[in-house]
N, C-alpha and C. Protein backbone atom coordinates (compact mmCIF):
# COMPACT_ATOMS: atom_id res chain seq x y z
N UNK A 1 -182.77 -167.62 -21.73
CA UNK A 1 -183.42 -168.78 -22.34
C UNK A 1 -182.52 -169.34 -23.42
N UNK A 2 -182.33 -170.68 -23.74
CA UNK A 2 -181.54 -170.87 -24.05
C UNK A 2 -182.19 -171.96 -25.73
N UNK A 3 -181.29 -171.69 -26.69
CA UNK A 3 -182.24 -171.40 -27.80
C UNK A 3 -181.74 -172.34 -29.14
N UNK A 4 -181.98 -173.38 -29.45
CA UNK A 4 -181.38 -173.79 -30.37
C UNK A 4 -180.82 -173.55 -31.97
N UNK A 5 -181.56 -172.49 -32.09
CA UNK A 5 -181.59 -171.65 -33.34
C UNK A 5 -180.33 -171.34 -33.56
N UNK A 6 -179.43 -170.95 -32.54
CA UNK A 6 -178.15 -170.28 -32.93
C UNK A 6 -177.14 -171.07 -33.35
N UNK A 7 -177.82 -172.55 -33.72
CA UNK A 7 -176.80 -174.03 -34.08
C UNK A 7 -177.09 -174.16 -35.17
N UNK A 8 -178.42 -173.34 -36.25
CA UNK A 8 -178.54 -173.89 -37.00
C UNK A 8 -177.85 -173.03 -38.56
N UNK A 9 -178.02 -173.43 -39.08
CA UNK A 9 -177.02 -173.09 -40.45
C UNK A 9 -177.86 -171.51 -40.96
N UNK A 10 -177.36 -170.67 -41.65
CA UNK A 10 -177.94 -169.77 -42.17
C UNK A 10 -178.60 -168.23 -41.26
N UNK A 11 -178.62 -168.63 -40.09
CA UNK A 11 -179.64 -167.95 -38.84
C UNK A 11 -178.50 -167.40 -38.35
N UNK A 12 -178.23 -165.82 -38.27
CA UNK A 12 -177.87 -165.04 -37.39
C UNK A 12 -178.69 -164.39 -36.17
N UNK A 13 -178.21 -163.17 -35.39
CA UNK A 13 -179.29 -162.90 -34.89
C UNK A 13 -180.37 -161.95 -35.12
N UNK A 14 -180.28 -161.26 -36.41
CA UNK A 14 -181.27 -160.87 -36.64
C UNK A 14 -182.74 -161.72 -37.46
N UNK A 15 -182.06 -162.42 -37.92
CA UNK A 15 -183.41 -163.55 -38.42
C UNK A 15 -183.69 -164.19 -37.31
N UNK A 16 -182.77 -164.73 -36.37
CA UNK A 16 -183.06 -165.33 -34.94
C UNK A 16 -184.07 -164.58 -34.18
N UNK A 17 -184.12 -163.37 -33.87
CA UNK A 17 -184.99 -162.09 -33.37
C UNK A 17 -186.53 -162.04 -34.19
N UNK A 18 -185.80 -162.30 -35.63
CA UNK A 18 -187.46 -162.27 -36.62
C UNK A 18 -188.14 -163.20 -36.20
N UNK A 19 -187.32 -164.91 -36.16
CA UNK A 19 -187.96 -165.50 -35.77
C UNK A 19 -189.02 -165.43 -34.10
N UNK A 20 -188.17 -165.54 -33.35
CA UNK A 20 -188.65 -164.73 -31.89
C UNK A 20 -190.15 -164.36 -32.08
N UNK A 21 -190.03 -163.10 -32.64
CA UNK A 21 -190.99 -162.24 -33.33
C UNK A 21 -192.31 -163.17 -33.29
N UNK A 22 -192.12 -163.77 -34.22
CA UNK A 22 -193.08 -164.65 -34.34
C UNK A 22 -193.03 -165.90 -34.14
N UNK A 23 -193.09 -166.39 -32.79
CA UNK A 23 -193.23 -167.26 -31.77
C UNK A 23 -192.18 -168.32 -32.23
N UNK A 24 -191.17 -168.34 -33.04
CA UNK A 24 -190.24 -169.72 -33.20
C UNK A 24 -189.60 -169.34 -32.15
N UNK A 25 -189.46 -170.45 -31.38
CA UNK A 25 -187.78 -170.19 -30.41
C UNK A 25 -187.11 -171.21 -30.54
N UNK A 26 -187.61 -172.36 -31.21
CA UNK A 26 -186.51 -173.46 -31.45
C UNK A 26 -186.81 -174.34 -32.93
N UNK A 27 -185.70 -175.21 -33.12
CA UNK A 27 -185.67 -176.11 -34.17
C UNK A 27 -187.22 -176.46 -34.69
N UNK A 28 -187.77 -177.02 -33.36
CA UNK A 28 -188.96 -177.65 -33.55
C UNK A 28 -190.05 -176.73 -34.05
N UNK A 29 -189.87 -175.39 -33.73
CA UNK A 29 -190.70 -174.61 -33.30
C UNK A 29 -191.05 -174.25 -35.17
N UNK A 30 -189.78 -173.73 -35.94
CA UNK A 30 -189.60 -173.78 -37.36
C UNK A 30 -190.18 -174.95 -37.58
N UNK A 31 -189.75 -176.35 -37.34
CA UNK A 31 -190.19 -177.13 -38.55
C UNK A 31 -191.51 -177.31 -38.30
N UNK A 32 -192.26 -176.94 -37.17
CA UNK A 32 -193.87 -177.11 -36.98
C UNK A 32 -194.49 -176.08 -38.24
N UNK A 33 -193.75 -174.74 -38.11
CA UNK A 33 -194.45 -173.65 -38.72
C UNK A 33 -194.00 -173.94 -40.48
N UNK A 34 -192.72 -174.09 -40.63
CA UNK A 34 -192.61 -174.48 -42.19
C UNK A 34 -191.83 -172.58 -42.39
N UNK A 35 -190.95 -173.25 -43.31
CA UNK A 35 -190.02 -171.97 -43.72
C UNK A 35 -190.69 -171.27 -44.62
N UNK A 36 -191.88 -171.26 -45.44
CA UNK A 36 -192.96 -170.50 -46.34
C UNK A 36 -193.31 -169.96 -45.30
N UNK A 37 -194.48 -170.46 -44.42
CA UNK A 37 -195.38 -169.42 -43.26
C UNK A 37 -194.63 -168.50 -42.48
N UNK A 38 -193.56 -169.41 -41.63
CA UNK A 38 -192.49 -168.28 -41.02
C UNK A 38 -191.83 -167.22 -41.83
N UNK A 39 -191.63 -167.23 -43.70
CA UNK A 39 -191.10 -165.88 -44.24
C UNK A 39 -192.18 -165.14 -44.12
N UNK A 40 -193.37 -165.90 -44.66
CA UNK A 40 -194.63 -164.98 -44.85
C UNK A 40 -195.37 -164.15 -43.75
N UNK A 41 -195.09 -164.50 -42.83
CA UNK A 41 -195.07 -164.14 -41.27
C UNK A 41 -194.35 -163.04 -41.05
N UNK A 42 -193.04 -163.22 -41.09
CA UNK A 42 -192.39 -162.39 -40.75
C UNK A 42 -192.59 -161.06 -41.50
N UNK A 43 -192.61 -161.51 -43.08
CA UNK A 43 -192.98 -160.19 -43.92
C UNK A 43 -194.88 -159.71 -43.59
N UNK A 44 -195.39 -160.14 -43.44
CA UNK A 44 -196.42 -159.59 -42.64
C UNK A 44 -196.62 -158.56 -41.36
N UNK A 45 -195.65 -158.72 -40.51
CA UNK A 45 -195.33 -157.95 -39.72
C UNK A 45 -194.74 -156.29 -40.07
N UNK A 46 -194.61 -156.56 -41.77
CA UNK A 46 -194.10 -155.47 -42.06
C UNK A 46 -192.39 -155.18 -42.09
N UNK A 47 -191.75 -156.30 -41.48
CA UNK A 47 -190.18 -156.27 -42.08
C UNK A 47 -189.69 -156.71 -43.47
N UNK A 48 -189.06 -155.69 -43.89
CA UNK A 48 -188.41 -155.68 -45.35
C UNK A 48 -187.72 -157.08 -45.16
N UNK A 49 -187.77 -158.27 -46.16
CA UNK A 49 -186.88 -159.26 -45.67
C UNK A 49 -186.77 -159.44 -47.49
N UNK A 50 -185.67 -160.19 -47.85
CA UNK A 50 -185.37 -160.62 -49.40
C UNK A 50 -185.78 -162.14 -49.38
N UNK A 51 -185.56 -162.82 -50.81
CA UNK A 51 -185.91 -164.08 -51.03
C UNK A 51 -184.73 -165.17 -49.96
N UNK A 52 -183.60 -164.38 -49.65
CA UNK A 52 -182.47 -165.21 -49.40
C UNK A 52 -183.39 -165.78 -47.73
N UNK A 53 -184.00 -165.08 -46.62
CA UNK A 53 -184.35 -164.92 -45.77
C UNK A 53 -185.38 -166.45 -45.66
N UNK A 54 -186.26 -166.27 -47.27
CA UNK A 54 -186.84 -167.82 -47.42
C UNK A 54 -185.84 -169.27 -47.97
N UNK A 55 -185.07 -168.80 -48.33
CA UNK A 55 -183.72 -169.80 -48.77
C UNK A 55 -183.11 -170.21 -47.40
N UNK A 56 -182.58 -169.44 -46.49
CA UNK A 56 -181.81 -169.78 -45.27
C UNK A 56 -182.56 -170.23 -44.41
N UNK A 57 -184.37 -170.11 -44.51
CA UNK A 57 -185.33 -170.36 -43.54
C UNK A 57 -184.99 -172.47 -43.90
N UNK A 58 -185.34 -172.74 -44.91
CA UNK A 58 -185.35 -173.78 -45.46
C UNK A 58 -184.34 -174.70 -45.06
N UNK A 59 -182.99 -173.58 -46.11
CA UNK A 59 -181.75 -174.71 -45.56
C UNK A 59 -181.20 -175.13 -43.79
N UNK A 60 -181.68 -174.28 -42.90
CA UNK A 60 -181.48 -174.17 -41.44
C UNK A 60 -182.22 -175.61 -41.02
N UNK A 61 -183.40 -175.81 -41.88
CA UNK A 61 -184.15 -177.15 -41.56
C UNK A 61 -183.73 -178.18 -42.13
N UNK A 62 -182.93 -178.15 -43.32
CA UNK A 62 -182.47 -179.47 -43.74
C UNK A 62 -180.86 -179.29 -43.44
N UNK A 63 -180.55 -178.53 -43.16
CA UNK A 63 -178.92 -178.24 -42.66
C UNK A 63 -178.44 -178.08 -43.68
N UNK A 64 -178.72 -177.06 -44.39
CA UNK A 64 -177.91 -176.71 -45.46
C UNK A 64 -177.95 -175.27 -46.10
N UNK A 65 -176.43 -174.94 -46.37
CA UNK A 65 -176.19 -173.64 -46.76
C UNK A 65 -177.30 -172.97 -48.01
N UNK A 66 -177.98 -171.85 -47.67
CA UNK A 66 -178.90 -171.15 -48.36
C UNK A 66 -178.46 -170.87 -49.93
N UNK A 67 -177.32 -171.36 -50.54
CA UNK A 67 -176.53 -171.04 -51.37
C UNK A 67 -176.56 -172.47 -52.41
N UNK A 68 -176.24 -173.51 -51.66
CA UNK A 68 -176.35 -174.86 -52.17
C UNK A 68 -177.58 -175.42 -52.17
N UNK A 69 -179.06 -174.43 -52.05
CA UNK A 69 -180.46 -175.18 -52.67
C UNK A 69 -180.17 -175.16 -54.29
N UNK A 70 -180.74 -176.12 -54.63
CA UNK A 70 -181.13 -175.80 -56.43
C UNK A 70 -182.22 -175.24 -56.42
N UNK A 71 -181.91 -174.45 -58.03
CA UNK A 71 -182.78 -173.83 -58.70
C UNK A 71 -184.56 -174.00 -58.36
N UNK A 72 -184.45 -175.33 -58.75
CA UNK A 72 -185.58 -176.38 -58.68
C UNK A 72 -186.65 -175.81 -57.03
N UNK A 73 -185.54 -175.91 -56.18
CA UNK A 73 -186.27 -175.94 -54.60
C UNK A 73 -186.41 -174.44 -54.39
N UNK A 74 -185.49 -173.28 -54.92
CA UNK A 74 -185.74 -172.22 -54.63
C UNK A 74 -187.07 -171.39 -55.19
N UNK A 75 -187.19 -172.07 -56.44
CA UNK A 75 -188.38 -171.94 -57.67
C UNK A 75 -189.65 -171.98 -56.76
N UNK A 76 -189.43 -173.16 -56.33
CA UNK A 76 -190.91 -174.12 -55.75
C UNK A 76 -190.88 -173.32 -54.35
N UNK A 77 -190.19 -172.76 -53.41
CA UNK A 77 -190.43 -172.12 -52.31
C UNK A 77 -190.81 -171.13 -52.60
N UNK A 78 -190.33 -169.79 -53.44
CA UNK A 78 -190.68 -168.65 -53.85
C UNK A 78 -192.32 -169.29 -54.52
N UNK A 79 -192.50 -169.93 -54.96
CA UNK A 79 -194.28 -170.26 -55.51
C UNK A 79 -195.25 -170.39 -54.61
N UNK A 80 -194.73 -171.18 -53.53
CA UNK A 80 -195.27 -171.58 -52.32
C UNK A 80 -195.77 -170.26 -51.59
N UNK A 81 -194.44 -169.62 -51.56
CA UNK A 81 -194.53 -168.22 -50.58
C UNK A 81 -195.86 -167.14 -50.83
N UNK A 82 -195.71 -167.53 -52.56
CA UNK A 82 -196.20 -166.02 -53.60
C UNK A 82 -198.19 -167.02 -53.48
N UNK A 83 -197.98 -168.16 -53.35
CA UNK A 83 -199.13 -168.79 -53.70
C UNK A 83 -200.28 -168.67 -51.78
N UNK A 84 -199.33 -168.57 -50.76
CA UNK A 84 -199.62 -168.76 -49.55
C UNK A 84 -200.12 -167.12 -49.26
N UNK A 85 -199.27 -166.11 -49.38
CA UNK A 85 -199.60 -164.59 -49.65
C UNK A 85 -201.14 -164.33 -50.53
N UNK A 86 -201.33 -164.91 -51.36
CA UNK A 86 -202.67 -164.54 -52.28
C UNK A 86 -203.92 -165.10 -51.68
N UNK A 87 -203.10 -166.57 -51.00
CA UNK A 87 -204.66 -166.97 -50.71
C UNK A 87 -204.88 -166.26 -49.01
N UNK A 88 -204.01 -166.14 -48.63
CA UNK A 88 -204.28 -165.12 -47.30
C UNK A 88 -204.92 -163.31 -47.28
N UNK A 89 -204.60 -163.40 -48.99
CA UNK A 89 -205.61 -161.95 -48.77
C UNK A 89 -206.62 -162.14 -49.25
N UNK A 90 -206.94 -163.29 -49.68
CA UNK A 90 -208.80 -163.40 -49.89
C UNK A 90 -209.09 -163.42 -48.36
């Protein structure tokens, strides 16, 4: 099957596989789900993943290196993430 993920910036194949995991198999498939739900997803499943994992989720969608987000966007994703996690365990 042939997979667009492996074009996009940041995504090797083990985040490629995470994604898998949980039903992304393409470009579209991420930007339907949103790079917050797909980390939070993935860490739900119980894989150890770091903040960088929600940084590269992001930049893969706007095409850009996980390294060159600002402060500003990494702030506001990690809030998103931590804010999406709390209200899912009520």
């Amino acid at each position: 099957m042939s997979s667009d993920l492996m074009e996009l910036k940041n995504l090797g194949n083990t985040s490629i596989n995470w994604l898998r995991s949980i039903g992304v198999k393409s470009q579209q498939d991420l930007e339907r789900m949103g790079a917050v739900a797909a980390y939070n997803e993935i860490k739900r499943r119980g894989i150890r993943v770091s903040r960088v994992l929600l940084y590269a989720l992001h930049g893969a969608m706007i095409d850009k290196h996980w390294k060159d987000l600002d402060n500003d966007t990494k702030q506001s994703l990690l809030e998103q993430a931590d804010g999406q996690c709390d209200s899912d365990s009520h």
